[in-house]
Protein backbone atom coordinates (compact mmCIF):
# COMPACT_ATOMS: atom_id res chain seq x y z
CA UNK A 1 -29.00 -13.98 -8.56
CA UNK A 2 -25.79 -15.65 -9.04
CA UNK A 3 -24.30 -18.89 -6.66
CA UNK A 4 -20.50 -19.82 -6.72
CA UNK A 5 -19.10 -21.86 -4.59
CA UNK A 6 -16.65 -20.71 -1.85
CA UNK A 7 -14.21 -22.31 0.80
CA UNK A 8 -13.25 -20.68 4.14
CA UNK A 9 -10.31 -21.31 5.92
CA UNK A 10 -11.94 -22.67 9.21
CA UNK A 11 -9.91 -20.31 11.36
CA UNK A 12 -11.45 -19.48 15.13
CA UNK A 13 -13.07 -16.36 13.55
CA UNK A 14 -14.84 -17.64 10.79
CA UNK A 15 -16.19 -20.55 13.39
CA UNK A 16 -17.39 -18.28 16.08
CA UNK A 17 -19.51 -16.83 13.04
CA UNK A 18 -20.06 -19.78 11.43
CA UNK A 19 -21.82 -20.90 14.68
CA UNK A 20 -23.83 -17.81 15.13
CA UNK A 21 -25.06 -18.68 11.40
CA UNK A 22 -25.83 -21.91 12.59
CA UNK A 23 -27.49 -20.72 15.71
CA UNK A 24 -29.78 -18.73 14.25
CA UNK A 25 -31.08 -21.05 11.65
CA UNK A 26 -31.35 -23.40 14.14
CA UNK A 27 -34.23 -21.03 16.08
CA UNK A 28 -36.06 -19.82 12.96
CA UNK A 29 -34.08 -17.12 11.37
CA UNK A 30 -32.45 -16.51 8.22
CA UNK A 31 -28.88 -15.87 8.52
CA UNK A 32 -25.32 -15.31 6.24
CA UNK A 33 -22.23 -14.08 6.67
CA UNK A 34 -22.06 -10.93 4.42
CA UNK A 35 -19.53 -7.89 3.57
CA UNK A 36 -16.04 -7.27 4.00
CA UNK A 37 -15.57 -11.21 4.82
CA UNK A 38 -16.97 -12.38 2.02
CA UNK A 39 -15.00 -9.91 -0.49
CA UNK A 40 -11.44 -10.43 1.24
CA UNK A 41 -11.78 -14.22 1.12
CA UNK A 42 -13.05 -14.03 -2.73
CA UNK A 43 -9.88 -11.72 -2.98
CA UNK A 44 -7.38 -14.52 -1.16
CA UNK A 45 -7.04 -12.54 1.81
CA UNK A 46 -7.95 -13.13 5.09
CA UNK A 47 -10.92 -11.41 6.60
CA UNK A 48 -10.08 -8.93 9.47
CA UNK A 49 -13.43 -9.76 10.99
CA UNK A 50 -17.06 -11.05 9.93
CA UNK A 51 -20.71 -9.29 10.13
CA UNK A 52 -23.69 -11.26 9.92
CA UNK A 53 -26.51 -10.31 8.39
CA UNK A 54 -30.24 -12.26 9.39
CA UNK A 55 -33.61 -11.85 9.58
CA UNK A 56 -34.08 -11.81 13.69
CA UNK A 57 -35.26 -8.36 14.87
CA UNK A 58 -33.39 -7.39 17.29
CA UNK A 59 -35.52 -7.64 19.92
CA UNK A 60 -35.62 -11.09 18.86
CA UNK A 61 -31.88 -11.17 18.57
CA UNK A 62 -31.61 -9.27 22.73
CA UNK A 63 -34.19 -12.04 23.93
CA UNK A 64 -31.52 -14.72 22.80
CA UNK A 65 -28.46 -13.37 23.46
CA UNK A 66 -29.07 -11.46 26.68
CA UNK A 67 -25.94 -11.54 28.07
CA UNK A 68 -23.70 -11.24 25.50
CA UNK A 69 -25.47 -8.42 22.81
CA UNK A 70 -25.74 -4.55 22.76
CA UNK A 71 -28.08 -2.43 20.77
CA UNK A 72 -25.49 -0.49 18.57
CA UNK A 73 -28.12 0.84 16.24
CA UNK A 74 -31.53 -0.33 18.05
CA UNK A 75 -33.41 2.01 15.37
CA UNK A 76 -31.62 0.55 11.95
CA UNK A 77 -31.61 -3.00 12.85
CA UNK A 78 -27.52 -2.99 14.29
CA UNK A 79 -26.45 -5.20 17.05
CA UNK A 80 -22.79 -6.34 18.25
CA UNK A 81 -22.62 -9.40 19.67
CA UNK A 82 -19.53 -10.60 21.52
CA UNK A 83 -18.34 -14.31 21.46
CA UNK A 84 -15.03 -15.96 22.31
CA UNK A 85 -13.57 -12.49 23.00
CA UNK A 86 -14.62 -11.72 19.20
CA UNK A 87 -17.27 -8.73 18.49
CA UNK A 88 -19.86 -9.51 15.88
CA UNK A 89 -22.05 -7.16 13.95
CA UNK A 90 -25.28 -8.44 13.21
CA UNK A 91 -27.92 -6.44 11.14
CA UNK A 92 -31.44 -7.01 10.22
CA UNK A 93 -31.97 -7.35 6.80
CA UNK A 94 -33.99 -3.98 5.94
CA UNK A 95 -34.36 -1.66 2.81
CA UNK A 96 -33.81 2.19 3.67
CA UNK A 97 -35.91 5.42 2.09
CA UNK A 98 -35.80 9.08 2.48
CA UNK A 99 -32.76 10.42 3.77
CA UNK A 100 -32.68 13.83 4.78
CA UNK A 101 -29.18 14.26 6.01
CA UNK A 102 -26.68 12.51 4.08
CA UNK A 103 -26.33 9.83 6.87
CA UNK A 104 -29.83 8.39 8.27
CA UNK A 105 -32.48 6.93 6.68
CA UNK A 106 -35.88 8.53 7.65
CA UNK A 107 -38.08 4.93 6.93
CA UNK A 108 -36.56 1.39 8.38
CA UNK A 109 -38.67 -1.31 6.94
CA UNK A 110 -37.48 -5.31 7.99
CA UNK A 111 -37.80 -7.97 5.32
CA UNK A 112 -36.77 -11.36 4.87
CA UNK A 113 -35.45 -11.16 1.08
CA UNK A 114 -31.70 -11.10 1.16
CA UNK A 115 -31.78 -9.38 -2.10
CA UNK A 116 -33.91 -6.05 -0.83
CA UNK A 117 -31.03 -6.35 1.65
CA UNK A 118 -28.27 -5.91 -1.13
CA UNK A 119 -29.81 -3.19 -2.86
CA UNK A 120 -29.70 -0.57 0.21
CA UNK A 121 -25.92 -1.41 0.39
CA UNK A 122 -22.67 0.88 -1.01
CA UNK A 123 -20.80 -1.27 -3.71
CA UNK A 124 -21.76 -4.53 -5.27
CA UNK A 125 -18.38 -6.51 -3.63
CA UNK A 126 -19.61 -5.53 -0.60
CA UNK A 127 -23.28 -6.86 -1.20
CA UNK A 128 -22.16 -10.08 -1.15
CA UNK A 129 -23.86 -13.05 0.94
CA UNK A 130 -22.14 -16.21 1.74
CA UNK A 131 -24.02 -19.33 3.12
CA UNK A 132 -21.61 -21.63 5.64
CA UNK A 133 -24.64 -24.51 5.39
CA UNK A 134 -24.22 -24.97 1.69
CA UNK A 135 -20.47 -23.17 1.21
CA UNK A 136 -21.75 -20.54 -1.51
CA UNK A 137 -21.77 -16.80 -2.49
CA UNK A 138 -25.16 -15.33 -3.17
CA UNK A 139 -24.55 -12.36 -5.46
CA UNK A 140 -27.47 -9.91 -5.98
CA UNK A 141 -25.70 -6.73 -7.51
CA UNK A 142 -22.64 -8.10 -9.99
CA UNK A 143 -20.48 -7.98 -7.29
CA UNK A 144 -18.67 -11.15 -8.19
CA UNK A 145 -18.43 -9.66 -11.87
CA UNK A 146 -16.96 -6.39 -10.85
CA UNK A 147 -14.36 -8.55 -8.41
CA UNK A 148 -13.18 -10.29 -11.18
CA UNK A 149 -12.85 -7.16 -13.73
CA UNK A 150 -11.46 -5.01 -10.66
CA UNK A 151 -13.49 -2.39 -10.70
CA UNK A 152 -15.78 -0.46 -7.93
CA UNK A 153 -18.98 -0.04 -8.76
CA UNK A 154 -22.24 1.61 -6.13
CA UNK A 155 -25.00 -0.53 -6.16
CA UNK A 156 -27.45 1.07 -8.22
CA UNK A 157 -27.35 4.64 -8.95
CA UNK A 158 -24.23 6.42 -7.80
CA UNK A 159 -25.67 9.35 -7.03
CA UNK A 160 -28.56 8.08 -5.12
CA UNK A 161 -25.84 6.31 -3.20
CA UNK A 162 -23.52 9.23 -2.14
CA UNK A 163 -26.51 11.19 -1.56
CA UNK A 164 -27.85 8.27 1.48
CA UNK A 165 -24.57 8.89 3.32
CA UNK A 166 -21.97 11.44 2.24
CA UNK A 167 -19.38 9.21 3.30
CA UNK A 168 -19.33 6.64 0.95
CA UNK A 169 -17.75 8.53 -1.24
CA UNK A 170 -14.70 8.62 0.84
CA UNK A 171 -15.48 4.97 1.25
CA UNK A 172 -15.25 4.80 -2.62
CA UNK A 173 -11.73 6.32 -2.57
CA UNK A 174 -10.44 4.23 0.08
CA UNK A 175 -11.89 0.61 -1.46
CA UNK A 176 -10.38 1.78 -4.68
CA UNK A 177 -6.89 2.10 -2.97
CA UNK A 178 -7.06 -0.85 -0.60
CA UNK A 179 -8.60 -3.05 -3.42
CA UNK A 180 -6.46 -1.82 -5.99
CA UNK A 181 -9.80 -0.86 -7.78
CA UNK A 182 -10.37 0.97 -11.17
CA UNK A 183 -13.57 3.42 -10.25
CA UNK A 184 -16.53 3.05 -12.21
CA UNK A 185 -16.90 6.07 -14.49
CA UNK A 186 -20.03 6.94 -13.23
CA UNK A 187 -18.91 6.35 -9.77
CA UNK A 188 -16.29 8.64 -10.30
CA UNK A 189 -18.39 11.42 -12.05
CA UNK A 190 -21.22 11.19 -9.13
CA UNK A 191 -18.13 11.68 -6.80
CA UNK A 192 -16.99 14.94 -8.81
CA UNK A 193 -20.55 16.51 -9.01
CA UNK A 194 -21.62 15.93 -5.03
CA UNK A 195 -17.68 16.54 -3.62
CA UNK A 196 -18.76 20.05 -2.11
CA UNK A 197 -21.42 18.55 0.15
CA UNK A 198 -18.51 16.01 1.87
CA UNK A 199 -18.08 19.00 4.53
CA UNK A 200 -21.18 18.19 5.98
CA UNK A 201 -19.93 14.49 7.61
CA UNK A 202 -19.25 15.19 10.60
CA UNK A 203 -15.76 15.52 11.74
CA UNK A 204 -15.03 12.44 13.71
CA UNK A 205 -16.42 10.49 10.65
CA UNK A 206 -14.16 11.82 8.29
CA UNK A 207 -11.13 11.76 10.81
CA UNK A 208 -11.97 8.10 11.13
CA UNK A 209 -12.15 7.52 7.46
CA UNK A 210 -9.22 9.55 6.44
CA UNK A 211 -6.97 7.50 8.95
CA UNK A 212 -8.47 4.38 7.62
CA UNK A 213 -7.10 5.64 4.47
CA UNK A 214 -3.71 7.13 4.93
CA UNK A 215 -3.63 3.66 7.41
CA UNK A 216 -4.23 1.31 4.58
CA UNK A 217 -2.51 -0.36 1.83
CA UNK A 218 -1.62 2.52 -0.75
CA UNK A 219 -2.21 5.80 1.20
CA UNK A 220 -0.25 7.86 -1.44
CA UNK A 221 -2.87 6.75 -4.65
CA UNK A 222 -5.95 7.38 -1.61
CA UNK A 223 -4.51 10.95 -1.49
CA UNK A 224 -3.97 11.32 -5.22
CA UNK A 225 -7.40 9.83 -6.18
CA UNK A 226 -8.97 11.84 -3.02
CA UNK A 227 -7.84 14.90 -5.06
CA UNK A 228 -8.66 13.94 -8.58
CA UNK A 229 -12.16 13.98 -7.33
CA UNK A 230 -12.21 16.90 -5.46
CA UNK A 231 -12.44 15.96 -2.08
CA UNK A 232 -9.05 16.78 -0.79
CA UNK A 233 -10.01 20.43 -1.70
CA UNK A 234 -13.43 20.13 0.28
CA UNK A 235 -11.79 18.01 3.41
CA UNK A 236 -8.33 18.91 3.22
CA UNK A 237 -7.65 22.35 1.72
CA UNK A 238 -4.13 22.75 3.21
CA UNK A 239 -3.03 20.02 1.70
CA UNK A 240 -4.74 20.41 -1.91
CA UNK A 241 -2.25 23.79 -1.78
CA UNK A 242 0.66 21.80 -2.17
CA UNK A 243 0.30 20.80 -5.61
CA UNK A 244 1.94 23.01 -7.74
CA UNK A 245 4.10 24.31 -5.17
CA UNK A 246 8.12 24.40 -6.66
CA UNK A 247 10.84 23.20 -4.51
CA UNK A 248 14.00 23.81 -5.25
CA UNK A 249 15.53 20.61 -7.48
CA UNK A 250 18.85 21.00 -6.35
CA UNK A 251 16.77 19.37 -2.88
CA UNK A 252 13.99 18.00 -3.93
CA UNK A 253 14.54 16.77 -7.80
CA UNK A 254 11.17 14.41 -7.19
CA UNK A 255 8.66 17.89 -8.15
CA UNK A 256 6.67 19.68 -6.07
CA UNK A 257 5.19 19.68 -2.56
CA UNK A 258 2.46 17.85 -3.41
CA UNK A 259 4.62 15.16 -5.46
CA UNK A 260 6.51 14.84 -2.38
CA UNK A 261 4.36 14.12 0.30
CA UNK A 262 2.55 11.56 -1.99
CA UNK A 263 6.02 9.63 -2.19
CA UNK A 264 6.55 9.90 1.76
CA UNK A 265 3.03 8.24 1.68
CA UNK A 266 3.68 5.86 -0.99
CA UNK A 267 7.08 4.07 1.34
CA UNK A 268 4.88 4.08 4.62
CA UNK A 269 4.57 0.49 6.23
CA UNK A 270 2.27 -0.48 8.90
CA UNK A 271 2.15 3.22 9.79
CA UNK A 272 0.33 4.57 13.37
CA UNK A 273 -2.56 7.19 12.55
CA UNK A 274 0.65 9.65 14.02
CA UNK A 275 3.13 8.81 11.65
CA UNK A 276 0.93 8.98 8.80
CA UNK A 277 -0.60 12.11 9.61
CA UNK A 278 3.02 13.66 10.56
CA UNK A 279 4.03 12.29 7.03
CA UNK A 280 0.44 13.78 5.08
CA UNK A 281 0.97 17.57 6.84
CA UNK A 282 4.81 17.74 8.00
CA UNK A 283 5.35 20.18 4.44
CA UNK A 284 1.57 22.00 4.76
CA UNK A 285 3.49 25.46 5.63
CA UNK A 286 5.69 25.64 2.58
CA UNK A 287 2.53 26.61 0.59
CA UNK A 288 2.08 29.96 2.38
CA UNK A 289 5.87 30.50 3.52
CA UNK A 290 7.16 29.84 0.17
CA UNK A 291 9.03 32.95 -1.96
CA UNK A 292 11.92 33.35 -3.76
CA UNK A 293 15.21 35.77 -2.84
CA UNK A 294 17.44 37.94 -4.45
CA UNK A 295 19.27 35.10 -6.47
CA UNK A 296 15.92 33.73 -7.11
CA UNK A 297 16.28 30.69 -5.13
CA UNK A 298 12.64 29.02 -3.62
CA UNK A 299 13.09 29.52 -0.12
CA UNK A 300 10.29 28.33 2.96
CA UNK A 301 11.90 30.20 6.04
CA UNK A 302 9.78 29.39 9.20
CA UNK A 303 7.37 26.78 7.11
CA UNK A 304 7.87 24.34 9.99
CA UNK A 305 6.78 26.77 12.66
CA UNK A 306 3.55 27.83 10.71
CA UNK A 307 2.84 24.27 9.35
CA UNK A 308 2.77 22.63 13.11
CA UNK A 309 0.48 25.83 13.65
CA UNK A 310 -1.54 24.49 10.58
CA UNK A 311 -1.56 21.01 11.83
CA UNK A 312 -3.04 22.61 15.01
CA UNK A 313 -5.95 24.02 13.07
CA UNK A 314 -6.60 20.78 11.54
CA UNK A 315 -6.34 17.87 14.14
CA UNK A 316 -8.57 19.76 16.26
CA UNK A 317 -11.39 21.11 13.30
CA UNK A 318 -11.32 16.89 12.93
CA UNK A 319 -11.63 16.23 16.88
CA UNK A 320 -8.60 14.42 17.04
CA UNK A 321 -8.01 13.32 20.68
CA UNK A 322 -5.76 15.92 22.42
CA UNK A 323 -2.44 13.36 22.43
CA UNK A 324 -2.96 12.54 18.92
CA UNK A 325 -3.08 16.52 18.20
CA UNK A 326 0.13 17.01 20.37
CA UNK A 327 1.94 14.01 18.41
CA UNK A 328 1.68 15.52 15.14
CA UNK A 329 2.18 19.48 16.32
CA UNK A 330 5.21 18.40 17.37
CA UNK A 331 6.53 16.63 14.43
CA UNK A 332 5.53 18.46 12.30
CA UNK A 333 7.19 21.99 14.56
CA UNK A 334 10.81 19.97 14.92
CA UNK A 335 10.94 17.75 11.47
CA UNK A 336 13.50 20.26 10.04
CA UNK A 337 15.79 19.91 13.22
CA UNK A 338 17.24 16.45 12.26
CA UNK A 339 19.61 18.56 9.15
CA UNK A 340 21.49 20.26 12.81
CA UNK A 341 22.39 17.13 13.94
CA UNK A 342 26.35 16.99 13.10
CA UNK A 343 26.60 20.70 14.32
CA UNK A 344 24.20 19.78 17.82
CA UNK A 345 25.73 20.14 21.23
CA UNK A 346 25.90 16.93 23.59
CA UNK A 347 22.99 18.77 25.86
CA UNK A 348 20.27 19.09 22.62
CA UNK A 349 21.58 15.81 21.42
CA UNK A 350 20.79 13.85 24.68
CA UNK A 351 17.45 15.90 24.94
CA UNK A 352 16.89 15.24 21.01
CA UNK A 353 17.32 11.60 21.91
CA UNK A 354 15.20 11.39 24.95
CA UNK A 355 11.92 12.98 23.74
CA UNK A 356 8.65 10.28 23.80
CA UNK A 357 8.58 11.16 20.33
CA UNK A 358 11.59 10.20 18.40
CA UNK A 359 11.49 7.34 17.35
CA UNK A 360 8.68 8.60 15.48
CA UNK A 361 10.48 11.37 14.37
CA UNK A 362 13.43 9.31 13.39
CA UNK A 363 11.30 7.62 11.12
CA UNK A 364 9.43 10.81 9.46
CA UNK A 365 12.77 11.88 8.95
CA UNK A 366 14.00 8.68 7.37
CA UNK A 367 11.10 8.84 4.82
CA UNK A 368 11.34 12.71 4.06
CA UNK A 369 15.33 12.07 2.74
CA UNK A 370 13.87 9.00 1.11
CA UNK A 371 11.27 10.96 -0.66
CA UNK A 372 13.71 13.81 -2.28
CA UNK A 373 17.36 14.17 -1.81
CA UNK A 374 18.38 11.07 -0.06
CA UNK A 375 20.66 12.39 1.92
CA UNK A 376 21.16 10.55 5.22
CA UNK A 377 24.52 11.65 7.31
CA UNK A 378 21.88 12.99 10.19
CA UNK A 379 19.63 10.26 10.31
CA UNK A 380 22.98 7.57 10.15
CA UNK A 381 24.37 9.65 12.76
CA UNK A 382 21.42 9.76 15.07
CA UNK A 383 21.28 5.14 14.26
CA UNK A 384 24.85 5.44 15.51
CA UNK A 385 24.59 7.58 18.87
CA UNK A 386 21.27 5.05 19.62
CA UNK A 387 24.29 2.22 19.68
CA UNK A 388 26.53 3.87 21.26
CA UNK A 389 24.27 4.38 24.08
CA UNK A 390 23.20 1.05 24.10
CA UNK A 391 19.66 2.29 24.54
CA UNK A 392 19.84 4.29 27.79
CA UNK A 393 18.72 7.54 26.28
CA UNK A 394 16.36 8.71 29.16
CA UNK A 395 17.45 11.72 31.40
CA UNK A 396 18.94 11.71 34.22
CA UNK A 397 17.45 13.20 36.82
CA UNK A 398 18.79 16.78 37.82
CA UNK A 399 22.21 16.20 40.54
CA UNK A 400 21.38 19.56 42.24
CA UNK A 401 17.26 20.82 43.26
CA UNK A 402 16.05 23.33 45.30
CA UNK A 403 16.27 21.40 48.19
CA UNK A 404 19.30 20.49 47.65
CA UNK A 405 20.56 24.62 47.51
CA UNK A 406 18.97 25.22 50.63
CA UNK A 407 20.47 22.24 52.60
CA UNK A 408 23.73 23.66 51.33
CA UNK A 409 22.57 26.70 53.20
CA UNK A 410 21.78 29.07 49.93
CA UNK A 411 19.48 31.71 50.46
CA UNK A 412 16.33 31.43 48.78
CA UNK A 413 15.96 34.19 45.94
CA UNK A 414 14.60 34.76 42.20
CA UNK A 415 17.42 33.35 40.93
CA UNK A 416 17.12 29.80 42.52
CA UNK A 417 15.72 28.42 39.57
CA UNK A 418 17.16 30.08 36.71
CA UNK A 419 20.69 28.74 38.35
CA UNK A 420 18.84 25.04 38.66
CA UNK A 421 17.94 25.64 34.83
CA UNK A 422 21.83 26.59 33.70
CA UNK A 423 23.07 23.73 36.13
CA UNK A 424 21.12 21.11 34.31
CA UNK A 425 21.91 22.08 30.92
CA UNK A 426 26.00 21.51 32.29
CA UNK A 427 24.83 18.97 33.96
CA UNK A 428 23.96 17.33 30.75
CA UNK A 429 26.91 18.30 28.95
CA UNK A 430 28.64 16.36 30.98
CA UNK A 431 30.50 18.87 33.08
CA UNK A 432 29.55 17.57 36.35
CA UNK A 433 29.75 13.88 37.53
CA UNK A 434 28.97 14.52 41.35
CA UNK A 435 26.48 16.91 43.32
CA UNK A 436 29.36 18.23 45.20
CA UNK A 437 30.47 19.73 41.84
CA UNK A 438 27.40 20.89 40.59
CA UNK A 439 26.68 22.37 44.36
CA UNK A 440 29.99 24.41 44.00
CA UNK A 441 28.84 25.46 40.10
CA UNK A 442 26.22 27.06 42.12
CA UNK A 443 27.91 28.80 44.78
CA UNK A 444 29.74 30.53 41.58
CA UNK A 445 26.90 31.47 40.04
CA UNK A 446 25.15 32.54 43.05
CA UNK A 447 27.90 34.76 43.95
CA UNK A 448 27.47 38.39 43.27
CA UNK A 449 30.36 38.37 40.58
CA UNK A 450 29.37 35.41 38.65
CA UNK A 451 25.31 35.01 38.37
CA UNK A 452 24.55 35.24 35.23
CA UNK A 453 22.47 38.23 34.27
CA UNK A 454 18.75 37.72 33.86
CA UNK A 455 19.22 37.84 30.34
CA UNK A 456 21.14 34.68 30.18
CA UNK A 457 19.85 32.28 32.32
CA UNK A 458 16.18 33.38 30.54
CA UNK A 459 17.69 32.65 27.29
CA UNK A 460 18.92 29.48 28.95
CA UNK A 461 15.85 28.64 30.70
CA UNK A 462 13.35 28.74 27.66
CA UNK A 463 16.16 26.94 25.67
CA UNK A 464 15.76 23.72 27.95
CA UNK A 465 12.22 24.11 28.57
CA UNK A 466 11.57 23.99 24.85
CA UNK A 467 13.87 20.92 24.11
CA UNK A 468 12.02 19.42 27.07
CA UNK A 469 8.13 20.17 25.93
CA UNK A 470 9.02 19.03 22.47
């Protein structure tokens, strides 16, 4: 075992956990800060929370903290404990045998050695212990060592590792990104060789761990490295497609699909799991859309369409929840829209602006002409018109309802709201200012002359109801 010393910066965090240390020591137990904490701080940054690891069972550890503790993972030794408006994992140090399904552990057994604690863990810098008594790391694995060289390393035997919980080796992909990690070589190889059984974590764990990813620092070399091992192909199929799929250069001079998304990644900041999953699948229906014409030209006609139909399929397989499913369908249906802009009418412009969804949109947008041809007339256009409007972009609410048509003294009829429908969309436009107008619109287009045909007003009607739903 290997001691260094280590300071903490005595933020409210690390004292709420520094007391719970305390705490516990003070009633009998063994107790250290361990994980994450310990690794960010020995990396300059600071921890995003702190888990404590001790040697009260936690029985023990729900006779002492009544109030404030709930059994997380009664049967593993897991407890969160909340303090100061601050959640606290605590975990009974325990060594782990026999699992059957590449997740739990079929024997539990409690010990007081730190060090049997360390060995069950994933990678040595996250088997790290540190001691707020004495201010010192207690490394059992070579964690510090592999810190300092940069690399990620399992603790023991990679493929004993992967095999306890299938997830770690998306865990291994998404360290090596956020860290800025080489891989071990025999990390990586044990990676390669058990990729194929990765479709048996269940689907809200790798949803979860795939956001974490394309959420983190790096999300583009996550993806790349996810697919140098093999697990994009297992997880993520669609998007494995896209590499090796041609794009014209003339519009995209950066390469191929794949090369593309991978830059839209790569200029994400402090993206929303929406935005980044918009960005990961906005181009996943060029792969089965794409063909070339007579003039031999790569073309994608309706890729949009059948990729938001793709990103469907995918956000639910992975039990998204349904708003989170409806966010990205929807970028991912309208992203090619934004190249219409200059040749829009004022009605789809004012709807265009209005949707929940644009700014998010805006932004995909921003980072798809940033990623290959750079051209930005729409999206400067679309910066402008936010001005000019000073920010009132919402809808105004229709001047003429149904109400309103029979108070005028209209007879009621099929047409009643295919007229409402037609009147709105002027209405918008900015052909009517009053309700008297709009009322007389309607007596025109009520009147047996000037309805418009069924055909029309239809074409209308699903015309605004589509702007609207998007």
């Amino acid at each position: 075992m290997r001691r260094i010393p280590l300071h903490f910066d005595e933020d409210p965090a690390y004292c709420a956990a520094a007391a719970l240390v305390s705490e516990l020591r003070a009633a009998g137990f063994g107790a250290w800060i361990v994980g994450g904490a310990v690794r960010d701080r020995l990396c300059g940054k600071k921890p995003e929370d702190y888990d404590l690891a001790t040697t009260a069972r936690p029985e023990e550890l729900a006779a002492r903290y009544p109030e404030q503790l709930k059994l997380v993972g009664a049967s593993f030794g897991v407890a969160l404990l909340e303090r100061d408006g601050r959640n606290f994992e605590i975990a009974t140090l325990r060594e782990e045998r026999n699992y059957q399904d590449g997740r739990h552990p079929e024997q539990v057994r409690y010990t007081t050695d730190p060090e049997i604690d360390a060995q069950r863990r994933d990678f040595t810098v996250n088997a790290l212990f540190f001691d707020p008594e004495h201010r010192e790391v207690l490394d059992f694995t070579g964690g510090l060592a592999d810190l300092q060289s940069g690399i990620l390393r399992t603790v023991g035997d990679p493929r004993r590792r992967f095999r306890e919980d299938y997830l770690r080796m998306l865990r291994l992909v998404r360290f090596a990104a956020r860290l800025r990690f080489a891989i071990a070589p025999e990390a990586a190889a044990a990676a390669r060789e058990l990729a194929p059984l990765a479709v048996n974590i269940a689907p809200e764990r790798i949803r979860a761990e795939l956001t974490a990813l394309l959420t983190g620092p790096a999300p583009d070399r996550a993806v790349r490295l996810l697919h140098e091992l093999g697990l994009l192909h297992r997880l993520l199929p669609e998007v494995a497609a896209l590499d090796g799929v041609e794009q014209p250069p003339e519009f995209h001079p950066e390469g191929d699909v794949f090369t593309h998304t991978l830059l839209m990644l790569a200029h994400l900041r402090c993206a929303g799991p929406e935005l980044a999953w918009s960005v990961l699948l906005h181009d996943i229906g060029k792969a089965p859309t794409r063909h070339r014409d007579e003039t031999g030209r790569i073309r994608f006609f309706g890729h949009e369409a059948k990729g938001a139909d793709m990103a469907a399929g995918i956000t639910r397989r992975l039990r998204f929840p349904l708003d989170q499913q409806n966010v990205v369908e929807s970028a991912v249906r309208r992203h090619m829209r934004f190249a219409q802009v200059e040749q829009m009418k004022e009605t789809t412009l004012r709807k265009l602006l209005a949707s929940p969804t644009f700014p998010l949109e805006l932004e995909l947008n921003r980072l798809d002409c940033l990623a290959s041809h750079g051209l930005f007339a729409p999206y400067l256009r679309l910066l402008d018109e936010v001005r000019r409007r000073q920010g009132e972009l919402a809808l105004p609410p229709p001047l003429v309802q149904g109400r309103h048509l029979l108070a005028a003294g209209f007879t009621p009829g099929p047409a009643f709201g295919r007229v409402l429908t037609a009147l709105y969309e002027r209405q918008l436009g900015g052909e009517f200012q009053s309700r008297e107008e709009a009322l007389r619109a309607a007596a025109l287009l009520l009147s047996s002359r000037q309805a418009p045909d069924d055909d029309a007003l239809q074409a209308s009607s699903r015309k605004i109801s589509s702007s609207v739903s998007n």
